[in-house]
Structure formats: structure tokens, C-alpha cells
Protein backbone atom coordinates (compact mmCIF):
# COMPACT_ATOMS: atom_id res chain seq x y z
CA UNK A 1 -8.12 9.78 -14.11
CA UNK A 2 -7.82 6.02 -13.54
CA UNK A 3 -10.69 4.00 -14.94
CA UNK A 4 -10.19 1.36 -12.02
CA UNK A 5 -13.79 0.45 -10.62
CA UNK A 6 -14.58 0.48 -7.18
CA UNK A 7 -14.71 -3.44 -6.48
CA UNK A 8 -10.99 -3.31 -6.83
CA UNK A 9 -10.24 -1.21 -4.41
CA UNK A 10 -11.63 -2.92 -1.40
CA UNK A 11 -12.40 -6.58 0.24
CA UNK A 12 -15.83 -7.30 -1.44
CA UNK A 13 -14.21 -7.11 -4.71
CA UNK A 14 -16.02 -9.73 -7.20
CA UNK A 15 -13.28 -10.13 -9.05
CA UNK A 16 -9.77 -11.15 -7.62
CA UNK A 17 -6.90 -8.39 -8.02
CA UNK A 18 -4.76 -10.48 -10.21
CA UNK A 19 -7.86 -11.06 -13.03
CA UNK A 20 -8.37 -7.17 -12.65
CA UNK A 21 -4.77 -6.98 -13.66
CA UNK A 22 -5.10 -8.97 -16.45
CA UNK A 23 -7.84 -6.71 -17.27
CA UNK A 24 -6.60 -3.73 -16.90
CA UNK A 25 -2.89 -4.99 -18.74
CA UNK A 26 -4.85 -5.40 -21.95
CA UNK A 27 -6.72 -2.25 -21.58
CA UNK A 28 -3.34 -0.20 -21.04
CA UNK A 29 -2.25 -2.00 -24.45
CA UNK A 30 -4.89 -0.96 -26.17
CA UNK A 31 -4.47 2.51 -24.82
CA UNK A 32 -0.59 2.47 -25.28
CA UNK A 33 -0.14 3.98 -21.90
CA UNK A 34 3.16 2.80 -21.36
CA UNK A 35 3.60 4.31 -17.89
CA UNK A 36 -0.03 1.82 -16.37
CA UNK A 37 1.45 -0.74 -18.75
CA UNK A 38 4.79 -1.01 -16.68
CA UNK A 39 2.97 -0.42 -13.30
CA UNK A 40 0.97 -3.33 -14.03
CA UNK A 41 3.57 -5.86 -14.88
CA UNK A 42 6.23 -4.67 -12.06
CA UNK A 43 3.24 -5.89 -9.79
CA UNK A 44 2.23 -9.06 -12.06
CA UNK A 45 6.12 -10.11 -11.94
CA UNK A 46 6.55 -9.29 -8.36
CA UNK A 47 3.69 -11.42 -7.91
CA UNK A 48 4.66 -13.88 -9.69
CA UNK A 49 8.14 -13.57 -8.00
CA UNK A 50 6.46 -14.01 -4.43
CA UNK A 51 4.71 -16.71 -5.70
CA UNK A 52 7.78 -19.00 -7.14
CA UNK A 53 9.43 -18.16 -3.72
CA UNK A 54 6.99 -19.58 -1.44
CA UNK A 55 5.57 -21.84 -4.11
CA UNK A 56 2.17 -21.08 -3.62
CA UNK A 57 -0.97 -18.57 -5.03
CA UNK A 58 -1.13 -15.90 -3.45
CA UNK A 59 -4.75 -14.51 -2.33
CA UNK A 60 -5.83 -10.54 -2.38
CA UNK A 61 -4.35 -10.16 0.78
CA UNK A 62 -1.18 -10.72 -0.35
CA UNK A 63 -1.00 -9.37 -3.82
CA UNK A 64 -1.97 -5.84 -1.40
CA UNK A 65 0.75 -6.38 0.43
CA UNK A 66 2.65 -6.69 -2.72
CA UNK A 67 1.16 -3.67 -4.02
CA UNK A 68 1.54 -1.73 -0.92
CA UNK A 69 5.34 -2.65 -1.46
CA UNK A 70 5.77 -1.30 -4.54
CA UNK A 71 4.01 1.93 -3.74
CA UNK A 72 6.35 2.24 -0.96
CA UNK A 73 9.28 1.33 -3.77
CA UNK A 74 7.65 4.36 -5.30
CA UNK A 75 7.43 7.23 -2.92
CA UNK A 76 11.21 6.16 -1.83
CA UNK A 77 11.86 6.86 -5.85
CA UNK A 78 10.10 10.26 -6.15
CA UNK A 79 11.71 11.37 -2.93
CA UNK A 80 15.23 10.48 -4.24
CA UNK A 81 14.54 11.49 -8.11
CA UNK A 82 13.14 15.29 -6.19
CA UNK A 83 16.44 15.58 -4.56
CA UNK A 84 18.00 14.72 -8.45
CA UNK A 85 16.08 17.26 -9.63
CA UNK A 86 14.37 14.49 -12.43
CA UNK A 87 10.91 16.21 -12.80
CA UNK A 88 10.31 14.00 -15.66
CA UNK A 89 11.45 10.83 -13.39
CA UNK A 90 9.12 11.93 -10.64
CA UNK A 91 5.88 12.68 -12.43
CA UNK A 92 6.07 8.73 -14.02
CA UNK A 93 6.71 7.70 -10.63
CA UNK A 94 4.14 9.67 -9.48
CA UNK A 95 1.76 8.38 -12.12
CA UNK A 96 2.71 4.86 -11.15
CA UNK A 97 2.47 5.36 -7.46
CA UNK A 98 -1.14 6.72 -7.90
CA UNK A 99 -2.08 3.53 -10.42
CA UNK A 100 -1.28 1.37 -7.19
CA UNK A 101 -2.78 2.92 -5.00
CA UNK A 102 -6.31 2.65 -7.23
CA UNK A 103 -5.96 -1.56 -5.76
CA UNK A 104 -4.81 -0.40 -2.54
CA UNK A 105 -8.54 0.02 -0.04
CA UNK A 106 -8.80 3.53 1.39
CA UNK A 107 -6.14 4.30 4.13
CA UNK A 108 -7.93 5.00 7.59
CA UNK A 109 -7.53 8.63 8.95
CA UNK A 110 -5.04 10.08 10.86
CA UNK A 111 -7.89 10.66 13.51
CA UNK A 112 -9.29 7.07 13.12
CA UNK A 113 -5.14 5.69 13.91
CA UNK A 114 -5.37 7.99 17.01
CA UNK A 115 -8.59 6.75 18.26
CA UNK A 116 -7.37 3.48 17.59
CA UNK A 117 -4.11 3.86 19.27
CA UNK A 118 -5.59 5.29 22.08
CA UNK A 119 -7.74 2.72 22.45
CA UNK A 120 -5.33 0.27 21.94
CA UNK A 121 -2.51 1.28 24.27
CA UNK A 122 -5.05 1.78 27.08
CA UNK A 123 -5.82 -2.37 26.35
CA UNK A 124 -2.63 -2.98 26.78
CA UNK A 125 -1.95 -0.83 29.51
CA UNK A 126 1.32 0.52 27.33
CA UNK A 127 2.81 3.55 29.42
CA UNK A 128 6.29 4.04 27.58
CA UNK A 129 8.02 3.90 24.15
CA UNK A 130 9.40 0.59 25.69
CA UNK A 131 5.72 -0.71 24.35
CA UNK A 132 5.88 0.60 21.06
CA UNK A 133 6.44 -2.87 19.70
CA UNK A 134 3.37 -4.43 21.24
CA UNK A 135 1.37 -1.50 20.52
CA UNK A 136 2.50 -1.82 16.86
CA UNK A 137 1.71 -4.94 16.27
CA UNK A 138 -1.85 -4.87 17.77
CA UNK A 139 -2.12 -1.51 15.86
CA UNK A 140 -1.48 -3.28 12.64
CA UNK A 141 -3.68 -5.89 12.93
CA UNK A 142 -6.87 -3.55 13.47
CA UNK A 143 -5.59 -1.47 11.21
CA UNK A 144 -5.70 -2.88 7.55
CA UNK A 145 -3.49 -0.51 4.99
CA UNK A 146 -2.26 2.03 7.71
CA UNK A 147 0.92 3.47 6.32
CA UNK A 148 3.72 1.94 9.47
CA UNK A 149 5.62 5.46 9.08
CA UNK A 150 2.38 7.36 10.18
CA UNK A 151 1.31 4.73 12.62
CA UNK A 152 4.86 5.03 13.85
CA UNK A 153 4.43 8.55 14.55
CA UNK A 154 1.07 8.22 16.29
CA UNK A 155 1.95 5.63 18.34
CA UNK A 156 5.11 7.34 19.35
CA UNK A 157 3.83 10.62 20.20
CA UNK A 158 0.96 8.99 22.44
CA UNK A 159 3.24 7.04 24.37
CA UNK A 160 5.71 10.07 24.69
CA UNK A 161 2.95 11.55 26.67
């Protein structure tokens, strides 16, 4: 569906996100798809945005987390535009959401969090929710591109135990 490559999706990328953008912003002219045209410059002018603020480049790791806020901007949208009952507001949502996600590297598994977690809280020697925070933190560091709501839920339910 996307014609995004696989270097962009992950750390060995040769080229840096922001030229694939560039890239990909004249291909989605070319194609007149309006919907991967305004996907790509929402992220190119929060990028840009992020960059004024702190008045520096930013490197791939934090035009992902840039990314990974807008895809979070989008699932919030879809969830609200469902309960509007916008079906046409939803599926270009949608459409966006899965265009960032194509920059975004492959979320680990629910079973690879768990593991992780596990592993994690034992380190720590975490026995109550009272540790969540630490075991959040460490859990997100180890964890590159872990949604926090699901890691959330893992790590709550293990230390609910």
C-alpha cells in the first residue's frame, strides 16, 4: 500500500528520515495523494517546529519521537471522530496514522514487553505498583517504540501480582 522502503523504517536506515521525507513529499505531489501529502508536512512542520524551539537539528531519534507523536495525535482523532460517527474523518486519519507508522521501526511484541518486564522488575527487585515508575522508565529505555499505554498495562498487571 505504502511504497516506503525498508531502510526507513528502522536504525540502519542510509538515508536520514527527514531526506526520505523530502522524498517521499515530492512523490505524493506527483501522485496528488493529498491525504500522504498532508501527513508528510504535519511531520516536516512539527519538525521544523521542534527544531526552532530548541534551536537545534534534530537527529532520527527525534524526528521518531516526533512521528510517534503524531501517530498518537492520530489514534486520539479516529477514536473521537468513531464516537462522531465521521467515517469519512476516520478512514483519512486512518490513512495518515498508517503513513506514520511506515517511519516508525516495528513495535516489539506484547510477549517480548512481558519478558522484558519480567526481567526487568526482577532487576530491580520491584514488588508493588509503588515501583511502576522505576520500572517504567527502565522499561522504556530497553524498549525502543513500545507503545507507554501497553507497557503501562504490562507493567501494571505484573506488579499487581
Amino acid at each position: 500500500m505504502l511504497d516506503i522502503d525498508a531502510d526507513s523504517r528502522g536504525t540502519n536506515s542510509v538515508m536520514s528520515i527527514k531526506a526520505k521525507l523530502s522524498e517521499d513529499l515530492k512523490a505524493a505531489m506527483r501522485a496528488k495523494d493529498t491525504v500522504r501529502l498532508d501527513a508528510i508536512r504535519s511531520v516536516r512542520a512539527a519538525i521544523t517546529l521542534r527544531e526552532v524551539d530548541s534551536q537545534k537539528e534534530l537527529d532520527d531519534a527525534a524526528v521518531l519521537d516526533v512521528i510517534r507523536a503524531l501517530r498518537k495525535q492520530r489514534l486520539e482523532s479516529i477514536e473521537l471522530f468513531q464516537a462522531g460517527s465521521r467515517a469519512d474523518l476516520v478512514e483519512r486519519e486512518t490513512r495518515e496514522k498508517e503513513f506514520l507508522e511506515a517511519y516508525l521501526p516495528e513495535a516489539p511484541t506484547r510477549e517480548a514487553i512481558e519478558q522484558t518486564v519480567a526481567q526487568i522488575v526482577a532487576e530491580l527487585g520491584a514488588t508493588s505498583v509503588k515501583d511502576m515508575g522505576r520500572v517504567m522508565q527502565a522499561s522504556k529505555e530497553r524498549l525502543a517504540g513500545v507503545d507507554g499505554k501497553q507497557l503501562s498495562e504490562v507493567v501494571r498487571a505484573l506488579l499487581s501480582r
